[in-house]
Structures are given as C-alpha cells and as structure tokens.
N, C-alpha and C. Protein backbone atom coordinates (compact mmCIF):
# COMPACT_ATOMS: atom_id res chain seq x y z
N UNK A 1 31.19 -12.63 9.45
CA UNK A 1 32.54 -12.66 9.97
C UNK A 1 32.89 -14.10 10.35
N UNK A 2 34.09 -14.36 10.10
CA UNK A 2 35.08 -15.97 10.40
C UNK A 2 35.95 -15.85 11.17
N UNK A 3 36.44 -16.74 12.07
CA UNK A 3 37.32 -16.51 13.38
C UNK A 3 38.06 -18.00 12.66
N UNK A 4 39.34 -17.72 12.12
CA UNK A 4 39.70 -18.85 11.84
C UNK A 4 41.32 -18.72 12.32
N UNK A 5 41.87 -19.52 12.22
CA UNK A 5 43.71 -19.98 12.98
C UNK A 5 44.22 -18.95 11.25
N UNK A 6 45.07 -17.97 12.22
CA UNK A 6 46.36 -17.45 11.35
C UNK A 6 46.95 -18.11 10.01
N UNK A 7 47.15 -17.57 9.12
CA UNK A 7 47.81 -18.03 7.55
C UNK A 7 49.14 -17.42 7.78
N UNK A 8 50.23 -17.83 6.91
CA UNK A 8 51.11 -16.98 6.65
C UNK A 8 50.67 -15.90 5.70
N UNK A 9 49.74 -16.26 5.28
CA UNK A 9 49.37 -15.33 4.00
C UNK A 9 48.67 -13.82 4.07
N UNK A 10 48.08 -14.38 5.46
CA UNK A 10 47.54 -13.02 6.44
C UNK A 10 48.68 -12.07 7.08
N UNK A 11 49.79 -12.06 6.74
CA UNK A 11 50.64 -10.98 7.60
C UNK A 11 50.15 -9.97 7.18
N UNK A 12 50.23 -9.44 5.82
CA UNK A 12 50.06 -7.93 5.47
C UNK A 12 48.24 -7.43 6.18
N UNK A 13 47.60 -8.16 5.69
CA UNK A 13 46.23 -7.50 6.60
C UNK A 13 46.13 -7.70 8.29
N UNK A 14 47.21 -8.50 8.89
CA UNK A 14 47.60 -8.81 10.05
C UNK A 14 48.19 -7.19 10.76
N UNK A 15 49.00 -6.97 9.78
CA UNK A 15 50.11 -5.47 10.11
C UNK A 15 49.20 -4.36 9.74
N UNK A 16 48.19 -3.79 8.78
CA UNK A 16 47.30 -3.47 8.59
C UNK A 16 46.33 -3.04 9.94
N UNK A 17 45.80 -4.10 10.15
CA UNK A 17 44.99 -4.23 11.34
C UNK A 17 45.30 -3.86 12.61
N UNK A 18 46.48 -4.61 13.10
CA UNK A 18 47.32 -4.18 14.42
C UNK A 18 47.49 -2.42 14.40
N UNK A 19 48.20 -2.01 13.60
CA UNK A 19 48.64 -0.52 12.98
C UNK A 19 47.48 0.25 13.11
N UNK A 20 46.20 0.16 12.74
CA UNK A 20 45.33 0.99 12.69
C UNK A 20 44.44 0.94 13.92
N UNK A 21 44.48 -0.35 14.64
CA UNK A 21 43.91 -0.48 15.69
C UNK A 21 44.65 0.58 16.86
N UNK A 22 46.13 0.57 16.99
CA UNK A 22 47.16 0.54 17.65
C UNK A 22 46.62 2.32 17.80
N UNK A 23 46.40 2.93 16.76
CA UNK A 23 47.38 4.36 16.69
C UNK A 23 46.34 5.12 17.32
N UNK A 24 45.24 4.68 18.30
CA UNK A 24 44.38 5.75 18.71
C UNK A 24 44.77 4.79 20.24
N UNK A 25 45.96 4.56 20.37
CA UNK A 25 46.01 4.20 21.89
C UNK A 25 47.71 4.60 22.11
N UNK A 26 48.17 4.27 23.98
CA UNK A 26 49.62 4.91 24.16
C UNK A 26 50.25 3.77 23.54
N UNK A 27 50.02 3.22 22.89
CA UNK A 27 50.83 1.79 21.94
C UNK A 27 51.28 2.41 20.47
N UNK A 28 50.47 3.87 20.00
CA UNK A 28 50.80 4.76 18.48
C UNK A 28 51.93 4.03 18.49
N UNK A 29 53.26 4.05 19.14
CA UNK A 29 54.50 4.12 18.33
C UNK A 29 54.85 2.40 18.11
N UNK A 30 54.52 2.27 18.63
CA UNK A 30 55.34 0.51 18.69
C UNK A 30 54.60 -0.36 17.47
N UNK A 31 55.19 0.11 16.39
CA UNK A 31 54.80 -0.44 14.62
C UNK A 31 56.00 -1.12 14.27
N UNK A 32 54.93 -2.43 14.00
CA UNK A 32 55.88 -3.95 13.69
C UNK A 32 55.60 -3.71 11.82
N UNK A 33 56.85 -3.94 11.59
CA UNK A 33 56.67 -4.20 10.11
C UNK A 33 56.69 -5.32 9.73
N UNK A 34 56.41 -6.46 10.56
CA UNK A 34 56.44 -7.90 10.26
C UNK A 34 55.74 -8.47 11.52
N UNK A 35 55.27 -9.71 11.05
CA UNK A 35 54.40 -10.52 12.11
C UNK A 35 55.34 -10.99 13.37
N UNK A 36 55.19 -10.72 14.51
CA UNK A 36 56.35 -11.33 15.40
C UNK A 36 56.18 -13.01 15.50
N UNK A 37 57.28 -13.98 15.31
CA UNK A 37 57.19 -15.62 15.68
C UNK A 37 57.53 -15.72 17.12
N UNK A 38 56.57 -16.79 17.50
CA UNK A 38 57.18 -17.15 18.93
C UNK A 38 58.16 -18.30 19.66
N UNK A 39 58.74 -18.08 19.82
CA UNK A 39 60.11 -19.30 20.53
C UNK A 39 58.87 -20.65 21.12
N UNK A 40 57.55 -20.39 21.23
CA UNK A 40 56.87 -21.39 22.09
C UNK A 40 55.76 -21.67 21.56
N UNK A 41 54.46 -22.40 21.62
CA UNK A 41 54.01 -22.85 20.69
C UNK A 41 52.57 -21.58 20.65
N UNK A 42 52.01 -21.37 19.88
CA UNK A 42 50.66 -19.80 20.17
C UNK A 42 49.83 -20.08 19.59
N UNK A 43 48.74 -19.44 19.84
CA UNK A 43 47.37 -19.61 19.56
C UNK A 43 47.26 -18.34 18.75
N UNK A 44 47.22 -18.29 17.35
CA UNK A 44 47.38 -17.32 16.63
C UNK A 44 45.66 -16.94 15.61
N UNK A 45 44.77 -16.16 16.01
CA UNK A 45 44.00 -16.35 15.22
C UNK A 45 43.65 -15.14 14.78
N UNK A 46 42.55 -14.94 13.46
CA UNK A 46 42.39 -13.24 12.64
C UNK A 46 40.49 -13.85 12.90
N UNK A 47 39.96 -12.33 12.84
CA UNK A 47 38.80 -12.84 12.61
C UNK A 47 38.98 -11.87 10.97
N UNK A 48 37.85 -12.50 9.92
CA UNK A 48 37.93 -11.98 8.36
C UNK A 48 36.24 -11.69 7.90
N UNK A 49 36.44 -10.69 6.92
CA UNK A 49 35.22 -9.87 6.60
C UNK A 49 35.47 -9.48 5.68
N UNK A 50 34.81 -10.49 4.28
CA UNK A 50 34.67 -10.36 2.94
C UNK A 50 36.23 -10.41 2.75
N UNK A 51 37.30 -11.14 3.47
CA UNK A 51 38.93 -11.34 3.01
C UNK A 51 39.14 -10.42 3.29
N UNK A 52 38.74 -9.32 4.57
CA UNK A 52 39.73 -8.40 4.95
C UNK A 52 40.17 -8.71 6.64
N UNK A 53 40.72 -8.67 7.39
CA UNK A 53 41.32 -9.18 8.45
C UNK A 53 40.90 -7.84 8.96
N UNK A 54 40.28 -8.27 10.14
CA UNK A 54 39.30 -7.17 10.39
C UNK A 54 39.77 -7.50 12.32
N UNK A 55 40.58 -8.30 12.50
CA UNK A 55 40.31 -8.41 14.33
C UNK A 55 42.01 -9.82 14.30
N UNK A 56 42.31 -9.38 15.48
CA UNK A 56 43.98 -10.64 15.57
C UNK A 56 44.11 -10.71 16.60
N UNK A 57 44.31 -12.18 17.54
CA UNK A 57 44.68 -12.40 18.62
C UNK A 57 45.69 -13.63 18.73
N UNK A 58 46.70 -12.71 19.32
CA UNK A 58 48.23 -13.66 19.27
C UNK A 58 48.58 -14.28 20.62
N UNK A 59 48.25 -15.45 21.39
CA UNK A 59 48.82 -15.71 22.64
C UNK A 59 49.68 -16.84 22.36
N UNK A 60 50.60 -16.87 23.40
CA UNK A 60 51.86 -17.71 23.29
C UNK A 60 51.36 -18.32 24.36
N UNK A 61 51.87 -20.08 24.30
CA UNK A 61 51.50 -19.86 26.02
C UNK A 61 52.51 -21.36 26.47
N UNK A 62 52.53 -21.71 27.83
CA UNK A 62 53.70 -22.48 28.35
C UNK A 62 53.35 -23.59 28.08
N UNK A 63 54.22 -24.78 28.10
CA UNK A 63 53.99 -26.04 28.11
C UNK A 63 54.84 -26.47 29.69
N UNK A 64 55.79 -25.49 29.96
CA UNK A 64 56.31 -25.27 31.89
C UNK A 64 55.69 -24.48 32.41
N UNK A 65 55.28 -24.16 33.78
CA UNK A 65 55.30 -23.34 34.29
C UNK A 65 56.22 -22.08 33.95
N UNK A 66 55.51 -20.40 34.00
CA UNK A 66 56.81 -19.36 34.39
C UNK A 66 57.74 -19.50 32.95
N UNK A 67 57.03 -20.14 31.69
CA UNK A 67 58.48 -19.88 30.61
C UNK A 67 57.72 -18.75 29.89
N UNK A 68 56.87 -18.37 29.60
CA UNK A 68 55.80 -17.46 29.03
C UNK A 68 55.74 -16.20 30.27
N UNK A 69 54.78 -16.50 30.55
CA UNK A 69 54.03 -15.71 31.71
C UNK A 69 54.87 -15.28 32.71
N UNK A 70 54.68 -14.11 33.44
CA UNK A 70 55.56 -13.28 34.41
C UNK A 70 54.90 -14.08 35.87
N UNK A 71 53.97 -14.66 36.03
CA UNK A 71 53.21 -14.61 37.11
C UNK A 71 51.93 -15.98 37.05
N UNK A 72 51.95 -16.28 38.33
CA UNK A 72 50.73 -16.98 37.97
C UNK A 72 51.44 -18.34 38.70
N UNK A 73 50.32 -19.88 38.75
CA UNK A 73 50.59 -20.63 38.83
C UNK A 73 49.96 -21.83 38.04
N UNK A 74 50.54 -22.74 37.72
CA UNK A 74 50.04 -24.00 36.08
C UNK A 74 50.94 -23.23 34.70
N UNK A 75 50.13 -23.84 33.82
CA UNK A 75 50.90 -22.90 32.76
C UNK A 75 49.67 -22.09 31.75
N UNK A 76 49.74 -21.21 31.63
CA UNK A 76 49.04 -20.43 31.19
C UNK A 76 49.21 -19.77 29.82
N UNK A 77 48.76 -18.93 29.15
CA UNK A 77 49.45 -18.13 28.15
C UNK A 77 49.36 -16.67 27.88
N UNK A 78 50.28 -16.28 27.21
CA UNK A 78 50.40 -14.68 27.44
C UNK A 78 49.81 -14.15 26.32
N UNK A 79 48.73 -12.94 26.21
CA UNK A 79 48.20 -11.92 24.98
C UNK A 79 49.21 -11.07 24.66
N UNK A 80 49.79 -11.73 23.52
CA UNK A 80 50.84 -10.30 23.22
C UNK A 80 50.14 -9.35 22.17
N UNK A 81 49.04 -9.44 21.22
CA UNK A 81 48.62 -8.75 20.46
C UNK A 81 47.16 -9.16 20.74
N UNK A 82 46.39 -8.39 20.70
CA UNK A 82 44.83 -8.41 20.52
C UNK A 82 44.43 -6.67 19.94
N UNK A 83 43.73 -7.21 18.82
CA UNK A 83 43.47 -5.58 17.59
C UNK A 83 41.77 -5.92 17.31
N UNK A 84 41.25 -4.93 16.88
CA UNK A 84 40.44 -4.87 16.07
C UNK A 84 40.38 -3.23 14.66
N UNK A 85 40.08 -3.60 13.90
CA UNK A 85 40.48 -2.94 13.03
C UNK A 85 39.09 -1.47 13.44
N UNK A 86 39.44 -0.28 13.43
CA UNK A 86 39.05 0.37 13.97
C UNK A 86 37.46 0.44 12.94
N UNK A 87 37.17 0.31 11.79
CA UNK A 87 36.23 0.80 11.26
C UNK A 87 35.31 -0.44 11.63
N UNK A 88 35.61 -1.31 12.53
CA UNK A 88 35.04 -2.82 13.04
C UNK A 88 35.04 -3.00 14.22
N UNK A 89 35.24 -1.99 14.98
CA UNK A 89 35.17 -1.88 16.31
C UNK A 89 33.57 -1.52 16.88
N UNK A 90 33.39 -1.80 18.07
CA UNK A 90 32.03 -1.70 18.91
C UNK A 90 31.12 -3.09 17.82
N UNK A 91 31.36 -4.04 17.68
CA UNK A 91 30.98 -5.19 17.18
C UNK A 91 31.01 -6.36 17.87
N UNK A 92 32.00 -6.46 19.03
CA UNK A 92 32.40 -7.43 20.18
C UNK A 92 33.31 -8.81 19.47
N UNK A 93 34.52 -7.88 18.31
CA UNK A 93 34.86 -8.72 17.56
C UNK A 93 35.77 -8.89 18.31
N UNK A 94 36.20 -8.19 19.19
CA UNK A 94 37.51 -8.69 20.49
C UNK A 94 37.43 -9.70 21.05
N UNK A 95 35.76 -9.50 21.74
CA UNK A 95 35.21 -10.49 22.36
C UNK A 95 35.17 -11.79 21.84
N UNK A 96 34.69 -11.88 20.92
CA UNK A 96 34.75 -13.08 19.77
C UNK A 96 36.03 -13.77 20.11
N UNK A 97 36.99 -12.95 19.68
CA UNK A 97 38.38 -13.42 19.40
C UNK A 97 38.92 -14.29 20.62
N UNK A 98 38.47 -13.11 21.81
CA UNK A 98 39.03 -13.74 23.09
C UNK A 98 38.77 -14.99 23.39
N UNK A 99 36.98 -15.39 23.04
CA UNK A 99 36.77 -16.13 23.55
C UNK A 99 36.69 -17.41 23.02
N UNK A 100 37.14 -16.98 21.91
CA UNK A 100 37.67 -18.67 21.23
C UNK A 100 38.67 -19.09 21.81
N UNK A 101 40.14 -17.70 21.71
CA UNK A 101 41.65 -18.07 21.83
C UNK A 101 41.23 -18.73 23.15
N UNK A 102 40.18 -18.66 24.04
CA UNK A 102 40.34 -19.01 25.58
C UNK A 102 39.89 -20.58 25.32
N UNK A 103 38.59 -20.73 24.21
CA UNK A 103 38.08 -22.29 24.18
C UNK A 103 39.43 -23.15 23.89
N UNK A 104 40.24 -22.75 22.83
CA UNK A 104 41.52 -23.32 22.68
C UNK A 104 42.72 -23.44 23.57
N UNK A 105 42.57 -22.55 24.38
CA UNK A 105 43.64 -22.75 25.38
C UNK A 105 43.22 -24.18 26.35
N UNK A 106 42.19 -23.77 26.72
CA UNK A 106 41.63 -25.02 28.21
C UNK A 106 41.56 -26.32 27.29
N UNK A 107 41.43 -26.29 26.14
CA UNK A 107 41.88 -27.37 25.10
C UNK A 107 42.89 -27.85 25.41
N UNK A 108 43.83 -27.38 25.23
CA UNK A 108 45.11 -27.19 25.23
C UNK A 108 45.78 -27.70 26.92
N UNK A 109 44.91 -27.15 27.95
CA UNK A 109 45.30 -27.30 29.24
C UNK A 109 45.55 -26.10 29.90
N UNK A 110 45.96 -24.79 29.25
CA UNK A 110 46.10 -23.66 29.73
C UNK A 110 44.95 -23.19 31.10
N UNK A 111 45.32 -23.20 32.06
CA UNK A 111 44.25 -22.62 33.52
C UNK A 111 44.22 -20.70 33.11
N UNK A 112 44.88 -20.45 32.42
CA UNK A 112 44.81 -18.95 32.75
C UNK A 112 45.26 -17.98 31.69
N UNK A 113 44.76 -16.83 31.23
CA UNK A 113 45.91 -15.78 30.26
C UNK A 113 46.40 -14.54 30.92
N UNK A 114 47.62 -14.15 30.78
CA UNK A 114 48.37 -12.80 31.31
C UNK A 114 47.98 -11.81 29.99
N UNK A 115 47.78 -10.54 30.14
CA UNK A 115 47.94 -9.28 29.14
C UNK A 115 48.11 -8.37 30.08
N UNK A 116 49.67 -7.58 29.19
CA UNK A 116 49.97 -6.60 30.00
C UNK A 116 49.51 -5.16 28.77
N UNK A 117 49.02 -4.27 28.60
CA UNK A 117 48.61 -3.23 28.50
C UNK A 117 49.22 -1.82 29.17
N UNK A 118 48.69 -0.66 28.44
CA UNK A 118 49.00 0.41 28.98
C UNK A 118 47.89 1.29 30.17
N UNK A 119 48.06 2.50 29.93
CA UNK A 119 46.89 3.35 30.60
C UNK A 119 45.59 3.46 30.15
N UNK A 120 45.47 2.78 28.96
CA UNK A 120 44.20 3.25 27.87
C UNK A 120 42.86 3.23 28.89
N UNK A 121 42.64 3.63 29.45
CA UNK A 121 41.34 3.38 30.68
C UNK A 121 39.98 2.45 29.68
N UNK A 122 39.93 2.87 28.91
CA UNK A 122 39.19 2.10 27.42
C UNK A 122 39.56 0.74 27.43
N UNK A 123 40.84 0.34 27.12
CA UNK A 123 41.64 -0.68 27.51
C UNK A 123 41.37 -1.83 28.63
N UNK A 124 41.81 -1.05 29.72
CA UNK A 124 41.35 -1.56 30.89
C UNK A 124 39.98 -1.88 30.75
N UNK A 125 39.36 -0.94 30.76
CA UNK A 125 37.91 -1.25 31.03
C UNK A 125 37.25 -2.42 30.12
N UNK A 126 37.93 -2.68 29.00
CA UNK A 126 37.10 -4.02 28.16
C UNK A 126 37.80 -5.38 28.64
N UNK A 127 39.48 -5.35 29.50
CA UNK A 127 39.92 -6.15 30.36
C UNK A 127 39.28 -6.94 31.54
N UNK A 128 38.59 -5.70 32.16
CA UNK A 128 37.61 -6.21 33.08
C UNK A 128 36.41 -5.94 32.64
N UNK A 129 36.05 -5.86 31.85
CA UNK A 129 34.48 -6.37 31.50
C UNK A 129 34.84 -7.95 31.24
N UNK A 130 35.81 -8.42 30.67
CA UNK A 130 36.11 -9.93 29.97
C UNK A 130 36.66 -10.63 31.33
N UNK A 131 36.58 -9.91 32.65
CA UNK A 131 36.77 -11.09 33.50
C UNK A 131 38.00 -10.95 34.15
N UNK A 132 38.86 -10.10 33.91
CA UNK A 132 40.27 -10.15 33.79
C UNK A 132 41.05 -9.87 35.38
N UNK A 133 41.39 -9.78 35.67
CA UNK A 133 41.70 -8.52 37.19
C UNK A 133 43.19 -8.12 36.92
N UNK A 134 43.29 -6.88 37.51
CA UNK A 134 44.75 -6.21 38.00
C UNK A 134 45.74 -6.71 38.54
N UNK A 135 46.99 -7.41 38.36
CA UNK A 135 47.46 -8.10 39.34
C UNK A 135 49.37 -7.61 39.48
N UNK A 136 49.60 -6.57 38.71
CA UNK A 136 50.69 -5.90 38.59
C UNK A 136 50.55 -5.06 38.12
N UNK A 137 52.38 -3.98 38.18
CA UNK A 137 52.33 -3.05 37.07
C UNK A 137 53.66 -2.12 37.53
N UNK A 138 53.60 -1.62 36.76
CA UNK A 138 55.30 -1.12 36.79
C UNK A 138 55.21 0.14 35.19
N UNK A 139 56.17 0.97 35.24
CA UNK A 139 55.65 2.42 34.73
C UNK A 139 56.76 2.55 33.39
N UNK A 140 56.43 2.57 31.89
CA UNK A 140 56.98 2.76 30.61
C UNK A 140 57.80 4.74 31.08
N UNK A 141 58.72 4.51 30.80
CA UNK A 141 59.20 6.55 30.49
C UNK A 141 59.74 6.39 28.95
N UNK A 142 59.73 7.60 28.71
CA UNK A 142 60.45 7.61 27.34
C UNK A 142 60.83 9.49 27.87
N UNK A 143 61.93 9.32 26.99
CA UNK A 143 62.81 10.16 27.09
C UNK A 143 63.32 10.79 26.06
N UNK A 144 63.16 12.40 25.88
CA UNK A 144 63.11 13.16 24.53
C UNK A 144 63.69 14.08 24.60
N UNK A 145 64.90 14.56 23.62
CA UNK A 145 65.59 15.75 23.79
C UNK A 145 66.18 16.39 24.73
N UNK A 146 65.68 17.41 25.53
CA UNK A 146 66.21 17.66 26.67
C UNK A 146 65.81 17.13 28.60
N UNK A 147 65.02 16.34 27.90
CA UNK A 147 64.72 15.28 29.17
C UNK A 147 66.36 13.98 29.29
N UNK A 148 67.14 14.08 28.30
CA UNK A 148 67.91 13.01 28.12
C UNK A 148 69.61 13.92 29.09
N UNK A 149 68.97 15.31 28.93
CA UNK A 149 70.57 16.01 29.18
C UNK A 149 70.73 15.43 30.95
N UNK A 150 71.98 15.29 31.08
CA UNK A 150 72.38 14.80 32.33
C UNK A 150 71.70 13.37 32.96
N UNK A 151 71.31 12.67 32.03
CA UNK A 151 70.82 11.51 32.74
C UNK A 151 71.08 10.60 31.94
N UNK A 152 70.90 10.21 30.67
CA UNK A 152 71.18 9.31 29.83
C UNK A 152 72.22 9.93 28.98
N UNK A 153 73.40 9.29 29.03
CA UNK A 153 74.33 9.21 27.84
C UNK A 153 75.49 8.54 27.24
N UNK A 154 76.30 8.87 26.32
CA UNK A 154 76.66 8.04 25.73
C UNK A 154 77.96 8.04 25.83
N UNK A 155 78.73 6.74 25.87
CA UNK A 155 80.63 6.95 26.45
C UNK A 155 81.18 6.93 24.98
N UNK A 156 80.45 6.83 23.81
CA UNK A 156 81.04 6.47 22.52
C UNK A 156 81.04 8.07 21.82
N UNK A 157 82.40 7.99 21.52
CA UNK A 157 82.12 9.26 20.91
C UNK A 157 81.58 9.69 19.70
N UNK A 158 80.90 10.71 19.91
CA UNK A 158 80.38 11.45 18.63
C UNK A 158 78.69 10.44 18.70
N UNK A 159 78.17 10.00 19.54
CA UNK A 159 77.13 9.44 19.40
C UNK A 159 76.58 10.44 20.62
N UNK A 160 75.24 10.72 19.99
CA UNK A 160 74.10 11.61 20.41
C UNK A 160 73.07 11.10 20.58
N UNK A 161 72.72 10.47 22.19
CA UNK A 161 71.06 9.74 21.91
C UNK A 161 70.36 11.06 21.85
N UNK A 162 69.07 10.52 21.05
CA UNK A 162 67.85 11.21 20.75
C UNK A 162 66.71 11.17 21.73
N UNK A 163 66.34 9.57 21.94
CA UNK A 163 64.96 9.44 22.53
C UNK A 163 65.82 8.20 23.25
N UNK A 164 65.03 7.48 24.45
CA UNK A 164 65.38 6.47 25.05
C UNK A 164 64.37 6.15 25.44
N UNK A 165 63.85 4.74 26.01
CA UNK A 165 62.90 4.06 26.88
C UNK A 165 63.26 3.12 27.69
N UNK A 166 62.41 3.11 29.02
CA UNK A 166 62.94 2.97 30.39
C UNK A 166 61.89 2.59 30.67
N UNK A 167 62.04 1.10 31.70
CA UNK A 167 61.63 0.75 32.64
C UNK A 167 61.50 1.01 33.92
N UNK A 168 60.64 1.57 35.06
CA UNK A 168 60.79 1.78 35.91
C UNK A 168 59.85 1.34 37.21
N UNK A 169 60.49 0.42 38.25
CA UNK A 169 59.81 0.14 38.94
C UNK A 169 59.83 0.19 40.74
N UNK A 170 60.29 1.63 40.78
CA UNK A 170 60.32 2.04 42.18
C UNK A 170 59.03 2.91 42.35
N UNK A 171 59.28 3.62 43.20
CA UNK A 171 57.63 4.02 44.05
C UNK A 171 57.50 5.77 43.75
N UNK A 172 58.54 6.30 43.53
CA UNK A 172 58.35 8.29 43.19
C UNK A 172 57.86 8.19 42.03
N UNK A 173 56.91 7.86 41.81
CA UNK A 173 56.38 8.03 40.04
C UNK A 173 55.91 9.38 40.13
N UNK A 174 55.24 10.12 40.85
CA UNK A 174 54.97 11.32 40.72
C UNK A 174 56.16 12.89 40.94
N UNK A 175 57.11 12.28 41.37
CA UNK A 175 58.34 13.06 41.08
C UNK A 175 58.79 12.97 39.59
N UNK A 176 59.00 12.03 39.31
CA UNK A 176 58.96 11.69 37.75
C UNK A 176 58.09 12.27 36.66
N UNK A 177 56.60 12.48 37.23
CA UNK A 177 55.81 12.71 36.36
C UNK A 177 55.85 14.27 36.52
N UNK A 178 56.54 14.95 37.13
CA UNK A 178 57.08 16.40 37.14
C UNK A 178 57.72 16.75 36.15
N UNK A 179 59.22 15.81 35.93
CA UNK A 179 59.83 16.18 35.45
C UNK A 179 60.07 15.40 33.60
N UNK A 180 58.97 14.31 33.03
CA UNK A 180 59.36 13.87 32.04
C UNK A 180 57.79 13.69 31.46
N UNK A 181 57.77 13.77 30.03
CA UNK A 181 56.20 14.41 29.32
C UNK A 181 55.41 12.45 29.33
N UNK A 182 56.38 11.67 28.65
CA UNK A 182 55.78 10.49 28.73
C UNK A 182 56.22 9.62 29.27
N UNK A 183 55.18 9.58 30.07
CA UNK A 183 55.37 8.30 30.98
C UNK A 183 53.78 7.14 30.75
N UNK A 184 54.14 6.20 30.69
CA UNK A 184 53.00 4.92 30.67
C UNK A 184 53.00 4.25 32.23
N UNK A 185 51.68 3.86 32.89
CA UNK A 185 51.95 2.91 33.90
C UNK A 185 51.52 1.44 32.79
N UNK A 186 52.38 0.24 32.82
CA UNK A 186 52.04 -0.72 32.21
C UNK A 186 51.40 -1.42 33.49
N UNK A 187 50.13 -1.82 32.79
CA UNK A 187 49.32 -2.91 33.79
C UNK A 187 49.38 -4.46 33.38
N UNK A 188 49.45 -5.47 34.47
CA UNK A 188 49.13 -6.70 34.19
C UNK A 188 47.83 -7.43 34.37
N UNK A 189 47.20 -7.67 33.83
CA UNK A 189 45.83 -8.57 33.61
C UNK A 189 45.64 -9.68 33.58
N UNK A 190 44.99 -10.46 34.85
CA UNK A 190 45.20 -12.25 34.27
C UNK A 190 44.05 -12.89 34.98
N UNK A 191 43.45 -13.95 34.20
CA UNK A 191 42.35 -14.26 34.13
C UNK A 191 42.33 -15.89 33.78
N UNK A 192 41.83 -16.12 35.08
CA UNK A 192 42.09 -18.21 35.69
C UNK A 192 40.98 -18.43 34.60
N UNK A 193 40.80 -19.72 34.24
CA UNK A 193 39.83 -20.34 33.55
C UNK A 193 38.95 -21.13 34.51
C-alpha cells in the first residue's frame, strides 16, 4: 500500500471508496457524486492498492484563525472526509492516513484537527483511540412523511415537502426522540498537536 497526495484522476475510485465506506454508518445517505473542492488550501490524500484507492483523507485547514474550524485556538484544520474502503478495513489504513495528513499539517504549521462525526460509537471509538477528545455537539433530525405534518411547510403553492433536515441545538432532545424516527447527535473531535 502507497499513501500518496490526491490526483484529479483519482475522483472516480475517490467516490467509490467514500460510498462504500460511508453506507454501513448514519452517513448511508449523504452520496457525493463528485469530489468536493475547497475555498482554502487541503491536505488531500488516497492511500492505493495495486491502483485501487483503497483509503481518503480530505482536511482543509486555516491560514487565519476560526476561517475553517468551528473552535479551537491557532489555526488548525478540519477532517471533512476520512474512508476506508470496507474490504480494507481492520488494516490501520485510517491510521496510516491520519497520521501522515497530521505529519503534513505541523509542516504546514497547523497546532490541531477538528472532525465532526455522527453516533457511530465505532466511529467515536477509533477518534479516541487516535488521541482525539469530545469537545462539542449538537443533534442532526430528519424529517419524513408524517413527521413533517404541522411543523414544516410550504407557503408556495402546490409544493409538498417530502423529507427535511434540521439542525438542532437546544436541550429536550429526548422529547424529540419520542416523537421523530431519525435523529443523529453530531459530535466534535479535536486533537492539539
């Protein structure tokens, strides 16, 4: 296996990878059909196995304080994608990944990385095995069919929402979790150099 800096040429085994990694976690739905670019400068790397893109770690990170990152102090950078391709998993090709994108950051000057994540307790748990700690979090809803009647709707006529997603960051989460099937708590993760 090779841990080398992103190609353009790698998108399709990039989308591949992310996608298959993705769909055994609460992330299933959120399928990019294209590589996302960043407004700021990123540390974009694949790890590869026999030319198949087998592992991807995408961090963006500040050259200001606070233009990236939600939190924190210096400038740091944010994990917006980290995959491993599932038939390549339990290999510590995450690990790998991480811990280059991290040699390159303090390169770079970066003191720290943010990743925000879901509930995956799996998730979490390889977060803090890598060092990481808890340092926010605030709760994903999504909203389906008749969870939408009387609460979300629409002033345009003849338009019918279907599904919606919501941010929510007050304190009755368990009143909530009465009354709506998915709900995510999103966690924040961040880890000083």
């Amino acid at each position: 296996m090779i841990i080398r800096d992103y190609q353009p040429n790698d998108e399709v085994g990039w989308l591949r990878c992310r996608i298959l990694a993705f769909l055994n976690t609460s992330y299933f739905d959120h399928v990019l059909n294209k590589k996302e670019r960043y407004e700021n400068p990123a540390i974009e790397l694949v790890a590869e196995v026999d030319g198949q893109i087998v592992g991807l770690i995408d961090v963006e990170y500040e050259e200001k304080e606070r233009t990236v990152c939600s939190r924190g102090e210096g400038v740091g950078g944010m994990i917006w994608h980290i995959a491993v391709h599932p038939d390549y998993s339990r290999k510590k090709i995450g690990q790998q990944l991480l811990y280059a994108a991290e040699s390159k950051a303090k390169k770079i000057g970066l003191n720290r990385l943010e990743a925000w994540t879901r509930d995956d307790l799996w998730v979490q748990d390889w977060y803090k095995k890598m060092n990481f700690h808890i340092v926010d979090s605030y709760y994903h809803i999504y909203f389906e069919g008749d969870e939408m009647n009387h609460r979300i709707q629409s002033d345009i006529p003849q338009l019918y929402l279907i599904n919606a997603f919501a941010h929510y960051v007050g304190n009755d989460i368990d009143q909530l979790k009465t009354t709506y099937k998915r709900i995510h708590q999103c966690v924040c993760f961040e880890k000083y150099f």
